[in-house]
Protein backbone atom coordinates (compact mmCIF):
# COMPACT_ATOMS: atom_id res chain seq x y z
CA UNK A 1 -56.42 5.26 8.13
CA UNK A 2 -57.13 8.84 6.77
CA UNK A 3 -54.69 11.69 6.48
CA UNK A 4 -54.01 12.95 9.96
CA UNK A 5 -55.11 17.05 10.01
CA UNK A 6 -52.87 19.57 11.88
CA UNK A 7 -52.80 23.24 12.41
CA UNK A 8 -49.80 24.72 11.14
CA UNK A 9 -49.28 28.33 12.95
CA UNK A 10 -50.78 30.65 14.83
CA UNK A 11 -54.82 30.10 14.59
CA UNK A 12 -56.82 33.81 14.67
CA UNK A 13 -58.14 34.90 18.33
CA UNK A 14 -61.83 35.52 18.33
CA UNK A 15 -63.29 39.43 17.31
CA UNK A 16 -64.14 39.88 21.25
CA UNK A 17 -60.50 38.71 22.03
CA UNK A 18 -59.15 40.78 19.42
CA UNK A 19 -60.90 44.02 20.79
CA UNK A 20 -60.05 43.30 24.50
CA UNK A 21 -56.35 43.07 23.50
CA UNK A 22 -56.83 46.40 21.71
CA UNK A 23 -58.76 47.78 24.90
CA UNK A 24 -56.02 46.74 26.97
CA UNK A 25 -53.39 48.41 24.55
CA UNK A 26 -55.17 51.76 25.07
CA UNK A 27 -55.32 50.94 29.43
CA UNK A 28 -58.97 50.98 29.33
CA UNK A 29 -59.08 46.85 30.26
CA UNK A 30 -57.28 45.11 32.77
CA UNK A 31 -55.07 42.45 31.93
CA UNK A 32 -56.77 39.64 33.46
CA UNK A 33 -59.93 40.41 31.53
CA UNK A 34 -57.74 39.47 28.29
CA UNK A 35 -56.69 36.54 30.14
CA UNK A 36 -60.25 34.82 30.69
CA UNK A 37 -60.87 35.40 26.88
CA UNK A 38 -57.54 34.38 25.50
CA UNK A 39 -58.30 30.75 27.99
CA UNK A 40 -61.43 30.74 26.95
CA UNK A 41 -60.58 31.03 23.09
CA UNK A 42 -58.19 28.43 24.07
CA UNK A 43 -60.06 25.94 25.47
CA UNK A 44 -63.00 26.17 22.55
CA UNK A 45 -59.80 25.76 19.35
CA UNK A 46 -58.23 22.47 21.87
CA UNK A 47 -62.23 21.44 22.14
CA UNK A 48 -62.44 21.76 18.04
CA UNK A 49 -59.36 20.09 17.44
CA UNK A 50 -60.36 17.42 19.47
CA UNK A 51 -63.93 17.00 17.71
CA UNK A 52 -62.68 16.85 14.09
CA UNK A 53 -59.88 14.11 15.29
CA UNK A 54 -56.96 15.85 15.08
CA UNK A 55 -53.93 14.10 17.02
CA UNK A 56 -51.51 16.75 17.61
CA UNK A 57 -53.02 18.65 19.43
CA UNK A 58 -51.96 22.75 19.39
CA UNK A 59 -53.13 25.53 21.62
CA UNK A 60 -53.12 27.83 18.59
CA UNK A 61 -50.33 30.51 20.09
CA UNK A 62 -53.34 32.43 20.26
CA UNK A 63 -51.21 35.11 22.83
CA UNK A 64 -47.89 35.08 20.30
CA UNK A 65 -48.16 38.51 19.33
CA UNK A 66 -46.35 37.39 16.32
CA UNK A 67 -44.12 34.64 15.04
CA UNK A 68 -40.71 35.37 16.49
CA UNK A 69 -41.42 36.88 19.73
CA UNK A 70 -41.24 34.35 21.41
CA UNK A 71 -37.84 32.93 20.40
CA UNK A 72 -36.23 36.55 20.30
CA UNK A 73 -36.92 37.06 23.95
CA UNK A 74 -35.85 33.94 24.71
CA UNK A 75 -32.61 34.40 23.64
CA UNK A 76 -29.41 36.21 24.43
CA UNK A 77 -28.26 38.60 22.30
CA UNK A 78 -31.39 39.83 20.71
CA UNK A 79 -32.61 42.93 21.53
CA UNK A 80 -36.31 44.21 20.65
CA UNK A 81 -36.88 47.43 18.94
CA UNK A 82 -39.50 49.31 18.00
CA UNK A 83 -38.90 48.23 14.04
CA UNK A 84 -42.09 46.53 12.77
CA UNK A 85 -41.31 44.79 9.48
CA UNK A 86 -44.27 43.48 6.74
CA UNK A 87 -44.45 39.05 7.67
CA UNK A 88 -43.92 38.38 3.60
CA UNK A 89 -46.32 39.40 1.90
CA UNK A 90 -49.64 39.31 4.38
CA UNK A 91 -51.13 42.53 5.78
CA UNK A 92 -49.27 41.64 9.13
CA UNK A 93 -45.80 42.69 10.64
CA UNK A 94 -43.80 40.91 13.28
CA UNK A 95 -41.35 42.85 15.85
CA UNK A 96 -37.83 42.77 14.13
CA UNK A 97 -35.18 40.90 16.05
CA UNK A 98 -31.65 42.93 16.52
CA UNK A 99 -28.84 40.88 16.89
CA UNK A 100 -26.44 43.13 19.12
CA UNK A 101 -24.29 40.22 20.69
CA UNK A 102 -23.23 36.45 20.59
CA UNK A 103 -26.66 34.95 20.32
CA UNK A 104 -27.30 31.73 22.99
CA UNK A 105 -30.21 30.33 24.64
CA UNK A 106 -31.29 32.09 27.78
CA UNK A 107 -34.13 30.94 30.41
CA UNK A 108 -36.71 29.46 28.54
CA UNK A 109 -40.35 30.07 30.01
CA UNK A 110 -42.71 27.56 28.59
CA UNK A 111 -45.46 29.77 29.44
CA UNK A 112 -44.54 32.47 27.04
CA UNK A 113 -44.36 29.22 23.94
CA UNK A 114 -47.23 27.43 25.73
CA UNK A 115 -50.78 27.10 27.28
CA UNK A 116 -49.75 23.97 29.27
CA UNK A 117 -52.49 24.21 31.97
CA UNK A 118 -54.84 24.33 29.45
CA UNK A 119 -53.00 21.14 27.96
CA UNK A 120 -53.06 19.16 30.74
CA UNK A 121 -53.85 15.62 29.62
CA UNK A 122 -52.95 16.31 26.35
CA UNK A 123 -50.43 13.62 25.89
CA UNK A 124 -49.73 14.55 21.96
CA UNK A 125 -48.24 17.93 22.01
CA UNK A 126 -48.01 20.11 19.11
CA UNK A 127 -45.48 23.80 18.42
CA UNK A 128 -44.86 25.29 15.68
CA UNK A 129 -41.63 27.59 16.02
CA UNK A 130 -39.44 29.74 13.35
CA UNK A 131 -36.32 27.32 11.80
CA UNK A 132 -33.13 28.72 12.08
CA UNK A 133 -32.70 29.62 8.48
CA UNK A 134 -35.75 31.84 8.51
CA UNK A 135 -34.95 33.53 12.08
CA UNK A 136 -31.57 34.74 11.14
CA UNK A 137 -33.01 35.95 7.47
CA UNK A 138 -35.49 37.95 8.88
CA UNK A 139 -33.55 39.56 11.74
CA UNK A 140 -31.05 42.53 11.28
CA UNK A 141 -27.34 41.57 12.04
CA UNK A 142 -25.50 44.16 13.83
CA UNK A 143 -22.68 41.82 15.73
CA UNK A 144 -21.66 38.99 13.54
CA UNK A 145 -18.60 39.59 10.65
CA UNK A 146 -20.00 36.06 9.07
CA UNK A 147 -23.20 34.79 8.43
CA UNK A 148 -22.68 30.97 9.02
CA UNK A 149 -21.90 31.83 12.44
CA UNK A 150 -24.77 33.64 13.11
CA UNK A 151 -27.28 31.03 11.32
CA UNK A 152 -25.45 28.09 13.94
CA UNK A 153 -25.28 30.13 16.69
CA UNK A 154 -29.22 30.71 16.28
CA UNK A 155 -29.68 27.14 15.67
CA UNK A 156 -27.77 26.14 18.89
CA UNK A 157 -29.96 27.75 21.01
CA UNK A 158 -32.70 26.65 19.47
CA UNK A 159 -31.87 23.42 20.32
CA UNK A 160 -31.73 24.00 23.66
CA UNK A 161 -35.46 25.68 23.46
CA UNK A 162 -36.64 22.78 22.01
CA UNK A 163 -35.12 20.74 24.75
CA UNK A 164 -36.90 22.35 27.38
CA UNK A 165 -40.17 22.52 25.47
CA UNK A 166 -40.02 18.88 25.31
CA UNK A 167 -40.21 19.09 28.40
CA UNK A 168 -43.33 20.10 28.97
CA UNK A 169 -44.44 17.58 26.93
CA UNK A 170 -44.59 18.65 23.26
CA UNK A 171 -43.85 15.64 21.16
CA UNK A 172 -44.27 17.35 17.74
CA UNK A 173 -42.57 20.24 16.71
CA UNK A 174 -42.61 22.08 13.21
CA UNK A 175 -39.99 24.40 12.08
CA UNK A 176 -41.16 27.05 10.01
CA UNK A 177 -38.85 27.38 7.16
CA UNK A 178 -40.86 29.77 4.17
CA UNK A 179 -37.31 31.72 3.65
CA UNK A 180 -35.88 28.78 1.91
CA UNK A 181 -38.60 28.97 -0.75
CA UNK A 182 -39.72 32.94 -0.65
CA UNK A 183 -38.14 34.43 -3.30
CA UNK A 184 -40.18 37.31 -5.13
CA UNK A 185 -37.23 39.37 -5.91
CA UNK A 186 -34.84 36.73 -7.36
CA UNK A 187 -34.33 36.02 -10.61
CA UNK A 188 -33.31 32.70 -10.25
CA UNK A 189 -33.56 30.41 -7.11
CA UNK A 190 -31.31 30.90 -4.33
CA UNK A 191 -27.63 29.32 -5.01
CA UNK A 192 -27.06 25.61 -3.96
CA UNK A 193 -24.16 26.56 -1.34
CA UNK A 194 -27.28 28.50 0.19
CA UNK A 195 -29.50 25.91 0.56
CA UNK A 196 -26.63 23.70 2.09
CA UNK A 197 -25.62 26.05 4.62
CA UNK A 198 -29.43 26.28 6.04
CA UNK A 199 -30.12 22.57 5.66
CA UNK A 200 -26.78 21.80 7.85
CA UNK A 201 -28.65 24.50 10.44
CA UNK A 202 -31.79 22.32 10.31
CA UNK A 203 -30.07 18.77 10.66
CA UNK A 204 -28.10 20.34 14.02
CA UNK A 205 -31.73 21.25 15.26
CA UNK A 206 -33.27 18.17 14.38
CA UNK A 207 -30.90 15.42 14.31
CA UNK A 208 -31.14 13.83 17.63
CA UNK A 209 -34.99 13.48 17.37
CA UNK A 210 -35.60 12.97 13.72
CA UNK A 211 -39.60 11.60 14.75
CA UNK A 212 -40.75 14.60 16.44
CA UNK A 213 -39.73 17.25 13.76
CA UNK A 214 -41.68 18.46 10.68
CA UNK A 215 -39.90 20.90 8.40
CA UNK A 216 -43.10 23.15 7.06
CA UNK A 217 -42.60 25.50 3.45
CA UNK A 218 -44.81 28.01 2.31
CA UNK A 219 -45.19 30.85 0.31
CA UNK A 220 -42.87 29.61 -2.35
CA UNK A 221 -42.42 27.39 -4.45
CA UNK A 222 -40.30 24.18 -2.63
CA UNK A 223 -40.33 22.16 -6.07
CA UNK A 224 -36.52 23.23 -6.40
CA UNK A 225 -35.20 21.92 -3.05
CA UNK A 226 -37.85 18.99 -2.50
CA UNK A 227 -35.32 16.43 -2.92
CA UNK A 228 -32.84 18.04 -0.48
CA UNK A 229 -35.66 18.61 1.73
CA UNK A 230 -36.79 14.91 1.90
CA UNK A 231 -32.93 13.72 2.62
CA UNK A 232 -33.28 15.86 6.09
CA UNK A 233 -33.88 13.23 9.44
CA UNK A 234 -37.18 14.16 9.94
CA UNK A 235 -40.57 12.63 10.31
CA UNK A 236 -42.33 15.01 8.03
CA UNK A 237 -41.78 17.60 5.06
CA UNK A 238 -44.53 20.42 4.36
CA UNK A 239 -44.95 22.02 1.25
CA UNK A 240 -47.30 24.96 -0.02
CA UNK A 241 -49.36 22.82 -2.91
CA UNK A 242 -50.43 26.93 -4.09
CA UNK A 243 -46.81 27.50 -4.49
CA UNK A 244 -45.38 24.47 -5.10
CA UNK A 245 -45.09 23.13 -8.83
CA UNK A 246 -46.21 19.88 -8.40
CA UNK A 247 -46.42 18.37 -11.94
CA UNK A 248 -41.57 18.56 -11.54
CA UNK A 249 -42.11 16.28 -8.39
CA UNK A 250 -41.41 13.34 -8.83
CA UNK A 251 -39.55 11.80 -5.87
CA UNK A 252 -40.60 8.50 -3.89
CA UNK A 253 -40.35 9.09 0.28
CA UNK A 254 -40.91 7.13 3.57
CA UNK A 255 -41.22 10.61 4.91
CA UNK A 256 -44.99 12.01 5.46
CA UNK A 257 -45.45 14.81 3.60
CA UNK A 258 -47.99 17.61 5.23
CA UNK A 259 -49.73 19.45 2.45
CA UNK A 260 -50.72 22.72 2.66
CA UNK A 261 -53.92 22.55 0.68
CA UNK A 262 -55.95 25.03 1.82
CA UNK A 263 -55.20 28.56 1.57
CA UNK A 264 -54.17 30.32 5.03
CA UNK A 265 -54.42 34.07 2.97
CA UNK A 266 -57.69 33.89 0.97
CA UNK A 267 -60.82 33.80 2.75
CA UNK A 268 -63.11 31.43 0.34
CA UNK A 269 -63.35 28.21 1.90
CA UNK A 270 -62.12 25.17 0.24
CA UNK A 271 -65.15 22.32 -0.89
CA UNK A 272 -63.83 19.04 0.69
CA UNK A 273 -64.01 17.31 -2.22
CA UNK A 274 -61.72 19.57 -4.10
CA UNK A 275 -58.85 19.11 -1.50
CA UNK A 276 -59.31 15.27 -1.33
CA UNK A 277 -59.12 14.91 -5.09
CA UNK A 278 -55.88 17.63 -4.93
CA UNK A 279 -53.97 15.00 -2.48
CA UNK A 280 -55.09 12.13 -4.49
CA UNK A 281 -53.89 14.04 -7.75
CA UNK A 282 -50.71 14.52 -5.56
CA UNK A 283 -50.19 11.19 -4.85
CA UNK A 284 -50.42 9.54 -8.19
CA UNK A 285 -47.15 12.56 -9.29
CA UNK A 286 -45.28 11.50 -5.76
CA UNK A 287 -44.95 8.17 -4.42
CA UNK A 288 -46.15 8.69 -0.16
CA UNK A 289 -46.86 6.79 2.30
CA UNK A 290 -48.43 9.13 5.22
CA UNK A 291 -49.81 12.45 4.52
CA UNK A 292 -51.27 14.85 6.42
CA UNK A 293 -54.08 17.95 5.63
CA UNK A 294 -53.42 21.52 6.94
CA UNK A 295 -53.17 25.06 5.62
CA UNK A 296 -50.33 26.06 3.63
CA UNK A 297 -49.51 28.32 7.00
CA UNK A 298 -51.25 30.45 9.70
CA UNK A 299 -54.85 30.87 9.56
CA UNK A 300 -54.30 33.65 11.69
CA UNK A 301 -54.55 35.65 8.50
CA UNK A 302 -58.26 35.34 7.59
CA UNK A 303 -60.93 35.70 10.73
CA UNK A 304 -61.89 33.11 13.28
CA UNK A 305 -64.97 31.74 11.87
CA UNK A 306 -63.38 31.56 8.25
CA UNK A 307 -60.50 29.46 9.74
CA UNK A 308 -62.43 26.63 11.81
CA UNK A 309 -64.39 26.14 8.32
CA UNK A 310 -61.14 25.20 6.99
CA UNK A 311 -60.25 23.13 9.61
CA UNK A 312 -63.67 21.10 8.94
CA UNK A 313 -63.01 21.20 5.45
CA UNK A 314 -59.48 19.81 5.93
CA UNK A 315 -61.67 16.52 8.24
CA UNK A 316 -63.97 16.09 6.25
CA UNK A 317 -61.71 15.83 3.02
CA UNK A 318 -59.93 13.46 5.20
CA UNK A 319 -62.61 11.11 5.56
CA UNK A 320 -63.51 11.30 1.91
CA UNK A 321 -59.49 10.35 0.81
CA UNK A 322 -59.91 7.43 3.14
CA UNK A 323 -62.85 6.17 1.10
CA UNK A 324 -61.68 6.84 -2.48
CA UNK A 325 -57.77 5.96 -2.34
C-alpha cells in the first residue's frame, strides 16, 4: 500500500475568495456572497482530495481566520482583543488569546470548526486543532498564579471539544504542537521537566482514543524529544523533515510517522521523486511501519495554485515509494 497523503492545516482560500473576504471587511460585499465562494472553494479542495486518494478527508478550515480562533471562542475564560501577534516566523498573525478567568469548555458549535454539510458522506473525517501545550504558550496569562494549571485546565476543555467534534463525525484529529520544538531564541533546548509537563497535557487529551490522534511538529527541530514523542498513545507522530535532524534518529516505532516533506513556507514545488527518495532515505535511519506524506504545516502560507501542486506532488511521490520500497 503507498503512504497515505494528508493535509496538515489550514489550506489557502482562492485569490477571488481572498478579495471577497477583503470586500466584505471594507462593507462593500454582503456576507453571503463570501459564503458561495468560501462553499465553493470548499467543495473543489474535498473534490481534489478525493482525486489524488487521500483518506482523511479535510475541509481545509478555509473560513478559520487563523489557527486559534476557533478554540479561543470556544472557551470560557478567554477573551479576544484586538492584539495581533506574528504565527512564528511566517508573514501571518493570529488574534492573541487573553486568559482573564478559569478557562473551561463552553458551547461548542461545530460549524465554526467545521464544513459538515459540505462533508456529508464523508465517513473519514479529518481536524487539525492547536495542542494544549502550544495554546497556552502562545496566549497571554492574566488569571492563573501557576502555569501547570493553566496548561490542564486548557487541555480539559479541549477534551471536551474534541468530544463533541467527534461527534460530528471526525475520526482523525491532529494536535498541532510546533511550541514543543520552536525554539529560535534558546540556547539550549527547552528543560526536560518542560517537555514532561506538556506531554502529561497531551496524554489527558489523547488518552482515551489513542487511534484517532496524530501529534504534528514543525518548525523545529523534534530530533531532541522524538523518543518521548513516540512513547505518547497515539496513532501517529509528525515531524518537520526541514527541521528535524534526521541522521540522530534512530528509534524503531509501531507508530506511523507523518512526514512533513514538503515545504508549507517556500513556494518552489517539490519534484516527486525527490520526496519519495527523502522518505525512503528516512526509512533506512528509522525503523516504520506506516507513513504518511504531507507538508511540514499549513499551506495556507504560499497561494492556492502553489499548494494543490504540492498536494499532487505529495500523490504522486506516493505512488513512486510504493514501487521502489
Amino acid at each position: 500500500m503507498s503512504p497515505e497523503i494528508q493535509l496538515a492545516g489550514i489550506h489557502p482560500r482562492s485569490e477571488k475568495l481572498i478579495e471577497l473576504t477583503r470586500s466584505y471587511e471594507r462593507a462593500k460585499t454582503s456576507w453571503s456572497q463570501v459564503e458561495v465562494q468560501l462553499e465553493q472553494d470548499t467543495k473543489e479542495l474535498v473534490k481534489l482530495q478525493k482525486s489524488l486518494g487521500i483518506r482523511h478527508i479535510s475541509d481545509g478550515a478555509l473560513g478559520w481566520q487563523d489557527q486559534l480562533r476557533p478554540i479561543s471562542r470556544s472557551l470560557k475564560g478567554i477573551e479576544s482583543g484586538t492584539r495581533y501577534s506574528r504565527w512564528f516566523d511566517t508573514n501571518t498573525f493570529y488574534q492573541k488569546p487573553i486568559v482573564v478567568g478559569k478557562i473551561s469548555a463552553g458551547e461548542t458549535d461545530p460549524k465554526n470548526f467545521l464544513q459538515t454539510r459540505l462533508l456529508a458522506g464523508e465517513k473519514n473525517r479529518k481536524i487539525t486543532l492547536p495542542g494544549p501545550y502550544t495554546f497556552s504558550q502562545l496566549s497571554e496569562n492574566k488569571y492563573y498564579e501557576k502555569y501547570p494549571d493553566l496548561l490542564f485546565d486548557i487541555a480539559a476543555a479541549e477534551r471536551e471539544i474534541i468530544k463533541n467534534l467527534r461527534n460530528e463525525g471526525v475520526l482523525l484529529f491532529q494536535l498541532s504542537e510546533p511550541c514543543l520544538v520552536y525554539q529560535p531564541y534558546r540556547e539550549t533546548f527547552r528543560d526536560e521537566s518542560e517537555v514532561e509537563l506538556a506531554l502529561r497535557a497531551i496524554r489527558s487529551v489523547v488518552e482515551n482514543n489513542p487511534g484517532e490522534f496524530v501529534i504534528q511538529t514543525y518548525f523545529g527541530d523534534a530530533s531532541p524529544i522524538f523518543s518521548k514523542l513516540l512513547d505518547l498513545p497515539v496513532r501517529g507522530i509528525g515531524i518537520d523533515l526541514f527541521e528535524t535532524d534526521v541522521s540522530s534518529l534512530s528509534d524503531q516505532t509501531s507508530k506511523t510517522l507523518v512526514l512533513g516533506v514538503v515545504d508549507s513556507r517556500e513556494s518552489y514545488v517539490e519534484d516527486p521523486r525527490w520526496i519519495a527518495d527523502t522518505a525512503r532515505k528516512f526509512r533506512e535511519q528509522v525503523d516504520v511501519q506506516d507513513l504518511v506524506f504531507a507538508s511540514n504545516s499549513d499551506l495556507k502560507f504560499v497561494p492556492q495554485g502553489i499548494a494543490n501542486q504540492k498536494l499532487e506532488a505529495l500523490s504522486k511521490a506516493s505512488e513512486l515509494f510504493k514501487g521502489n520500497r
